[in-house]
C-alpha atoms as a PDB file:
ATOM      1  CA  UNK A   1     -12.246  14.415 -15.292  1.00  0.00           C
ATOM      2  CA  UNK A   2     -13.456  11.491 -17.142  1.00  0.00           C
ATOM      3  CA  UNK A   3     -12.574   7.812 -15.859  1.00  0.00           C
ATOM      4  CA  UNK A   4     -12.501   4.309 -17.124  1.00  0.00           C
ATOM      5  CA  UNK A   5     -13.307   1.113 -15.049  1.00  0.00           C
ATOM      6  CA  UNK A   6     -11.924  -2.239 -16.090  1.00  0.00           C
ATOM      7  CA  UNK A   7     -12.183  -5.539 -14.654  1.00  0.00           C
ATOM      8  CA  UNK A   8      -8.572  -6.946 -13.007  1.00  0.00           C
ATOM      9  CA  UNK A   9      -6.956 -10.241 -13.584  1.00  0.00           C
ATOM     10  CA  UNK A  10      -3.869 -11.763 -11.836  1.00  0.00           C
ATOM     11  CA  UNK A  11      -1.503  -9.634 -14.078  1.00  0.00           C
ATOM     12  CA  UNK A  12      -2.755  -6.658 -12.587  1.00  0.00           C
ATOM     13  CA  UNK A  13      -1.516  -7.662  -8.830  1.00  0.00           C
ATOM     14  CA  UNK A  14       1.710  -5.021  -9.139  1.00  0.00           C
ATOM     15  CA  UNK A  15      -0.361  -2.262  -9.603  1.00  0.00           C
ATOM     16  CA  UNK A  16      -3.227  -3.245  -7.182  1.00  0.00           C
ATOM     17  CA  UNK A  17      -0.109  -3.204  -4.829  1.00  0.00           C
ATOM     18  CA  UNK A  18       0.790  -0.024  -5.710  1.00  0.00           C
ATOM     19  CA  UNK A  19      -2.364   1.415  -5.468  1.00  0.00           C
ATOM     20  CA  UNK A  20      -3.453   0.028  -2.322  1.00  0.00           C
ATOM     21  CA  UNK A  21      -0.089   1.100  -0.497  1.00  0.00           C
ATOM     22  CA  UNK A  22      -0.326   4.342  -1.780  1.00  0.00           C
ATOM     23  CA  UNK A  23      -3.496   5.121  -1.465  1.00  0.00           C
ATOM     24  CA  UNK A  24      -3.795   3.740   2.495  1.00  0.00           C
ATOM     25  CA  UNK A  25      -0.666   5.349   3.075  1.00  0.00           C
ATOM     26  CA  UNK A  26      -2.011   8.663   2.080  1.00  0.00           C
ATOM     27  CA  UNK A  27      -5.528   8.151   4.032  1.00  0.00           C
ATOM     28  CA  UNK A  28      -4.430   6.890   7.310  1.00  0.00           C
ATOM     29  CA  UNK A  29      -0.575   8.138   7.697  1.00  0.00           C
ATOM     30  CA  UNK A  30      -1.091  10.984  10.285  1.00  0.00           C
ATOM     31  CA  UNK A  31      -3.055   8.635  12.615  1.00  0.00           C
ATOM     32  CA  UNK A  32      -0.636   5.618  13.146  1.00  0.00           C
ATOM     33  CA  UNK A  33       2.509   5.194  14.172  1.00  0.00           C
ATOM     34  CA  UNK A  34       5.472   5.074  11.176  1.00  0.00           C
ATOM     35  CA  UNK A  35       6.199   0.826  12.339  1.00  0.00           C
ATOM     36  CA  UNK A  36       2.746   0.134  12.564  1.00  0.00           C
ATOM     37  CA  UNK A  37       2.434   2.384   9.097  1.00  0.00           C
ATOM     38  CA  UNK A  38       5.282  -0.201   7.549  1.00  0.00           C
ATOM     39  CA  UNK A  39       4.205  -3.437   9.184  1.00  0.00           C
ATOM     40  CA  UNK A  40       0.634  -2.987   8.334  1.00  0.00           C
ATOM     41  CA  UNK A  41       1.558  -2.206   4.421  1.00  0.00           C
ATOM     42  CA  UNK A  42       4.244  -4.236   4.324  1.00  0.00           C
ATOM     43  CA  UNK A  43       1.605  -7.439   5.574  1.00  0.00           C
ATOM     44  CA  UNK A  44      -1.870  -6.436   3.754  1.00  0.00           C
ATOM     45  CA  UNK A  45      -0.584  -5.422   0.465  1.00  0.00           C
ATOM     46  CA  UNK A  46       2.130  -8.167   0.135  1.00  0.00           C
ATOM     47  CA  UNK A  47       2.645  -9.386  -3.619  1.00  0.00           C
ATOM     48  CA  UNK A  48       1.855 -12.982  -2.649  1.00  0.00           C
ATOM     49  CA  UNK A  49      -1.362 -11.792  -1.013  1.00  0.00           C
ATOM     50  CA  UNK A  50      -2.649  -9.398  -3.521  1.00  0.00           C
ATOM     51  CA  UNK A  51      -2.293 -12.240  -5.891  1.00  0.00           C
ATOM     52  CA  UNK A  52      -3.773 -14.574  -4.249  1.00  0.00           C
ATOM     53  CA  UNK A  53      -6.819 -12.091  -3.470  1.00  0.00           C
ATOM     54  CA  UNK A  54      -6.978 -11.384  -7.221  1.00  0.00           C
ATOM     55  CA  UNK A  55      -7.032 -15.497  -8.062  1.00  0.00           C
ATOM     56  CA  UNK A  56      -9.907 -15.925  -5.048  1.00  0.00           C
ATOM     57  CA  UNK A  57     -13.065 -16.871  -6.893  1.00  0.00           C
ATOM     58  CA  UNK A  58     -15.508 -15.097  -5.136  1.00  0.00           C
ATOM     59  CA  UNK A  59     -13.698 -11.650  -4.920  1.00  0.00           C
ATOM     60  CA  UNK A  60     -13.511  -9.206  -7.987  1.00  0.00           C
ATOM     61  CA  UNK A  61     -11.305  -5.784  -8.579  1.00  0.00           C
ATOM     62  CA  UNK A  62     -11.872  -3.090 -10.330  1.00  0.00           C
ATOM     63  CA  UNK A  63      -9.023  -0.356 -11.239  1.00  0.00           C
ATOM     64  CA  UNK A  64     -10.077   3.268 -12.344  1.00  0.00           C
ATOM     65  CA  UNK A  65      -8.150   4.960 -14.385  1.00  0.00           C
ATOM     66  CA  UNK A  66      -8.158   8.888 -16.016  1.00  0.00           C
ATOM     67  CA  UNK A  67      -6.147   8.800 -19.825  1.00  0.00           C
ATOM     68  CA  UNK A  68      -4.518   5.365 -18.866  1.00  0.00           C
ATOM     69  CA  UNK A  69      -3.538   6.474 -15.245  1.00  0.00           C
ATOM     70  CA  UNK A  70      -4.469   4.223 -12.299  1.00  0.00           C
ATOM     71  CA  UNK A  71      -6.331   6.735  -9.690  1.00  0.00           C
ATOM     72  CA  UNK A  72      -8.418   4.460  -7.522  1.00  0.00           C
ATOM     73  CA  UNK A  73      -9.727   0.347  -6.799  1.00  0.00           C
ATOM     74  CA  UNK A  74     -12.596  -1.344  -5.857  1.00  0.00           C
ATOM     75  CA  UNK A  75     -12.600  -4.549  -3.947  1.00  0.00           C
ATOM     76  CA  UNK A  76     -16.046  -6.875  -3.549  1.00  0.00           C
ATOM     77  CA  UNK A  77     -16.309 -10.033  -1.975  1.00  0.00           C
ATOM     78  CA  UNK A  78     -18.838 -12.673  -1.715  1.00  0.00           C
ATOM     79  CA  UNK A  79     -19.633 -15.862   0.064  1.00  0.00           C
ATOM     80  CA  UNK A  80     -16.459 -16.997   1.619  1.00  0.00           C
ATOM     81  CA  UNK A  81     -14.298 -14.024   0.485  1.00  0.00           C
ATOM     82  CA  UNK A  82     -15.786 -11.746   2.756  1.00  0.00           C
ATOM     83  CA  UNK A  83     -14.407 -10.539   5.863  1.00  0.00           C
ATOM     84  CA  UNK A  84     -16.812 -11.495   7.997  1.00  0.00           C
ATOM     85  CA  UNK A  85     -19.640 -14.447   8.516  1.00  0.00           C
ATOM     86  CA  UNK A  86     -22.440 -12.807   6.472  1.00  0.00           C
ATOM     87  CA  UNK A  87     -25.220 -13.688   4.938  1.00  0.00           C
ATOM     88  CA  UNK A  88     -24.739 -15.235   0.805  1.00  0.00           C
ATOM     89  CA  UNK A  89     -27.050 -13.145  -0.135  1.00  0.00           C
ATOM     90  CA  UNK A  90     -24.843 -10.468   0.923  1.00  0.00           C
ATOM     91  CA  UNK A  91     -21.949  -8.707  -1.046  1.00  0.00           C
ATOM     92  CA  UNK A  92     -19.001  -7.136   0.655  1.00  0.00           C
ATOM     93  CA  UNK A  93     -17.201  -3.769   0.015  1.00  0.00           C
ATOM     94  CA  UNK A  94     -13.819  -4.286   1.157  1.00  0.00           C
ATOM     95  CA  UNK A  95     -12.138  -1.632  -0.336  1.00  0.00           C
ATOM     96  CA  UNK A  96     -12.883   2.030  -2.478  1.00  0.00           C
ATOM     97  CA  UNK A  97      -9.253   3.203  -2.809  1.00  0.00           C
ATOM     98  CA  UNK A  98      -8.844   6.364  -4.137  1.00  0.00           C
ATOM     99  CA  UNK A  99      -5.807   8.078  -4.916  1.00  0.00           C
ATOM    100  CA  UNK A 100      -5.424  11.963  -2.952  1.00  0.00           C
ATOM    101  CA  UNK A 101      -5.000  13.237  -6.400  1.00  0.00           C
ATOM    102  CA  UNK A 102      -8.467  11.943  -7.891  1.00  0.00           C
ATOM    103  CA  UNK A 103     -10.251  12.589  -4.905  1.00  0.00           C
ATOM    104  CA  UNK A 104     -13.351  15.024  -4.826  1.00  0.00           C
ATOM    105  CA  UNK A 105     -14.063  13.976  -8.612  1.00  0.00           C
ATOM    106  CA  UNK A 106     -17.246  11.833  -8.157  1.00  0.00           C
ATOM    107  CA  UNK A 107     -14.466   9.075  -8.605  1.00  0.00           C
ATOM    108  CA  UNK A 108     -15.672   6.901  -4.709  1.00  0.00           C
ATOM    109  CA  UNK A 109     -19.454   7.528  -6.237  1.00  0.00           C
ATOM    110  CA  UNK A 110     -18.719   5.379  -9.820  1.00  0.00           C
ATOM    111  CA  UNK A 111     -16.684   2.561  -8.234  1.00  0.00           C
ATOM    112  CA  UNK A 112     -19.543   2.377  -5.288  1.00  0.00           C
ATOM    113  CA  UNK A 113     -21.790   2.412  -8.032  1.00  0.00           C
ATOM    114  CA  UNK A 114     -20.374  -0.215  -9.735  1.00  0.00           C
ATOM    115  CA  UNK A 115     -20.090  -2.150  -6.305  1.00  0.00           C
ATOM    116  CA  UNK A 116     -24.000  -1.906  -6.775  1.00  0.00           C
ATOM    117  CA  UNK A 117     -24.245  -3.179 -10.495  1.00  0.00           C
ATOM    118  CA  UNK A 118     -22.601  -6.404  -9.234  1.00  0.00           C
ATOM    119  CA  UNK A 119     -24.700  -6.842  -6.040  1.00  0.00           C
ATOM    120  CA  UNK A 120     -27.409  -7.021  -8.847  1.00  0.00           C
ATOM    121  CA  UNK A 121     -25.844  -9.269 -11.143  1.00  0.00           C
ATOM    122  CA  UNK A 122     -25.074 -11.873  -8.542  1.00  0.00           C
ATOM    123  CA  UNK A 123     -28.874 -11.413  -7.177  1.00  0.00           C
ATOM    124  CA  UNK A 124     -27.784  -9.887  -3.440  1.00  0.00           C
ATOM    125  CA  UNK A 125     -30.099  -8.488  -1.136  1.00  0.00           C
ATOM    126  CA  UNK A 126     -27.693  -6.501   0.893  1.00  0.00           C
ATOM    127  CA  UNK A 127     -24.718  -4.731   0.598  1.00  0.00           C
ATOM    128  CA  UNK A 128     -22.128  -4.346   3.263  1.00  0.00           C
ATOM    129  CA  UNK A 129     -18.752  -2.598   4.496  1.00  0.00           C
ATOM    130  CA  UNK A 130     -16.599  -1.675   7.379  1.00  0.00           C
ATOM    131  CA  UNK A 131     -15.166   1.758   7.986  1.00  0.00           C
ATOM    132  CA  UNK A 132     -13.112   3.360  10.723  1.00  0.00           C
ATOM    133  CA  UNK A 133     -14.759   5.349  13.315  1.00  0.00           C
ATOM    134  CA  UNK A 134     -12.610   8.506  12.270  1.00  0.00           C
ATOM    135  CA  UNK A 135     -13.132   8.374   9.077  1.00  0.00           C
ATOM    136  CA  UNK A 136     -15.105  11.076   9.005  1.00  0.00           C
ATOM    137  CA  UNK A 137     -15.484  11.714   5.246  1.00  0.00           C
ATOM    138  CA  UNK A 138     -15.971   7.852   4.271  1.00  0.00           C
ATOM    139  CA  UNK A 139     -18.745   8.001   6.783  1.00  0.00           C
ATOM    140  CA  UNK A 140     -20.467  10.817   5.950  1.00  0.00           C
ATOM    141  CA  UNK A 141     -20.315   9.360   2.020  1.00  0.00           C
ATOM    142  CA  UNK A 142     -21.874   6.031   2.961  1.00  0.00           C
ATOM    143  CA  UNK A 143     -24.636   7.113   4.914  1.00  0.00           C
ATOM    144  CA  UNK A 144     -25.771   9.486   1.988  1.00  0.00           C
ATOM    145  CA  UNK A 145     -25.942   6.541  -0.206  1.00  0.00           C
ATOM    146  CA  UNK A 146     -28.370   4.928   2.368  1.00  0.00           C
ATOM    147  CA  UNK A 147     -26.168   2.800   4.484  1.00  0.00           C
ATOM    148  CA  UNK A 148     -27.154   2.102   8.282  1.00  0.00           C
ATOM    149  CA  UNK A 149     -24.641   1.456  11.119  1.00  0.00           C
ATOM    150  CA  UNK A 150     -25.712  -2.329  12.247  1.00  0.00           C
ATOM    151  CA  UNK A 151     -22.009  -2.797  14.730  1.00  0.00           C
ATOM    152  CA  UNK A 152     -18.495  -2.530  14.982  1.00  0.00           C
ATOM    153  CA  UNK A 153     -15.163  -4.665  15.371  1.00  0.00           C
ATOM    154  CA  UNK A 154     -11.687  -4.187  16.191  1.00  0.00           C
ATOM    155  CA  UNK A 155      -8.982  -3.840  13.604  1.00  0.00           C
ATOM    156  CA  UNK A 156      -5.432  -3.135  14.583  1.00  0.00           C
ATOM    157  CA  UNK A 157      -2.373  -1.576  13.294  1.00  0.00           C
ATOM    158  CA  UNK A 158       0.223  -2.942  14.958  1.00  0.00           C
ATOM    159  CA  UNK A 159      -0.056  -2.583  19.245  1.00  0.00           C
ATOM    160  CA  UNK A 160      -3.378  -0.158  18.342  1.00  0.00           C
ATOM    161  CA  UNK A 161      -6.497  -1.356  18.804  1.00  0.00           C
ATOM    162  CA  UNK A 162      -9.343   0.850  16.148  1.00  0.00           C
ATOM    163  CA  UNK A 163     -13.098   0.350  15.720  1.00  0.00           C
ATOM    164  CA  UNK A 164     -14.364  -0.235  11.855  1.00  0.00           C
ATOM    165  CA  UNK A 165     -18.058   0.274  12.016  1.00  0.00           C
ATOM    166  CA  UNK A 166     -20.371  -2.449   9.844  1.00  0.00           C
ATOM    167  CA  UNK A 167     -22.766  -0.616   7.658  1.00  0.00           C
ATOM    168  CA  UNK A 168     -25.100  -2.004   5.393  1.00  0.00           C
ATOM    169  CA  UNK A 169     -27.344  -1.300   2.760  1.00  0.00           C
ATOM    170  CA  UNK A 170     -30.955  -3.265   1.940  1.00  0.00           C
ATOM    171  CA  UNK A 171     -30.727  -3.637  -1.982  1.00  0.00           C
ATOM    172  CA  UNK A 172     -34.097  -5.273  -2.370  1.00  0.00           C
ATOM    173  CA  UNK A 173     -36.568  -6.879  -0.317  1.00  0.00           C
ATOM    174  CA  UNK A 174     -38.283  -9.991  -0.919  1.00  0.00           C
ATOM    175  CA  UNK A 175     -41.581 -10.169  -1.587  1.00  0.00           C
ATOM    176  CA  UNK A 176     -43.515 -13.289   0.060  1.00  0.00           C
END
């Protein structure tokens, strides 16, 4: 399966929606409630906040796509975009979204990949993410590609309290 990755602009915010609901939805499902499910979808992947997420200067997205058909995202952040006090010399993952039906294609690889090519074109040091504790699969991909466990904090759905672990990657080190 052969993919393109393309750059998204503000006109793109319906189908980042899309994605994004779908592609949670399909990941996450079986371990939350069906209100928490809705409010939680229903909140993060709002129209009004996609497209203000896609306007944000320091965040980019990336959409994948196999013969014109969206399969997965990437979200990056930098500086102020990211979701949490970081370093700026550090650049964010916030999201590798994959649609169930691309998965297992190398597909997470190339958009990780190109999470890389713009840590280097902005000049960052480190590369960072969070990822649920049970996410067994996410995990086990991330620390393959060299990333370290440096904490944890608490995201909820709904009433539930869950643990995203921090993990980052050293890009380059500086040479005194």
């Amino acid at each position: 399966m052969t993919f393109t990755i393309r750059k998204c602009t503000v006109e793109d915010s319906k189908l980042i929606q899309q994605l994004g609901r779908q592609t949670y939805f399909e990941t996450f499902e079986a371990y939350n409630t069906e209100a928490n499910m809705r409010d939680y979808l229903d909140a993060a992947f709002a129209e009004g906040k996609i497209q203000s997420e896609l306007e944000h200067p320091q965040s980019e997205f990336y959409v994948a796509e196999s013969e014109g058909v969206p399969a997965a995202y990437l979200k990056i952040n930098q500086y102020d975009a990211q979701t949490e006090p970081m370093e700026d010399t550090d650049l964010e993952i916030e999201r590798i979204y994959v649609l169930q039906a691309f998965q297992k294609h190398g597909l997470g690889k190339q958009l990780y990949l190109k999470a890389l090519e713009r840590a280097e074109v902005h000049e960052k040091g480190r590369i960072w993410l969070g990822v649920w504790e049970n996410n067994h699969n996410a995990l086990a991909f991330y620390q393959k590609m060299g990333f370290k466990r440096i904490g944890q904090h608490s995201f909820f759905m709904g009433d539930d309290e869950q643990i995203d672990y921090i993990m980052v990657k050293t890009l380059k080190v500086e040479v005194l």
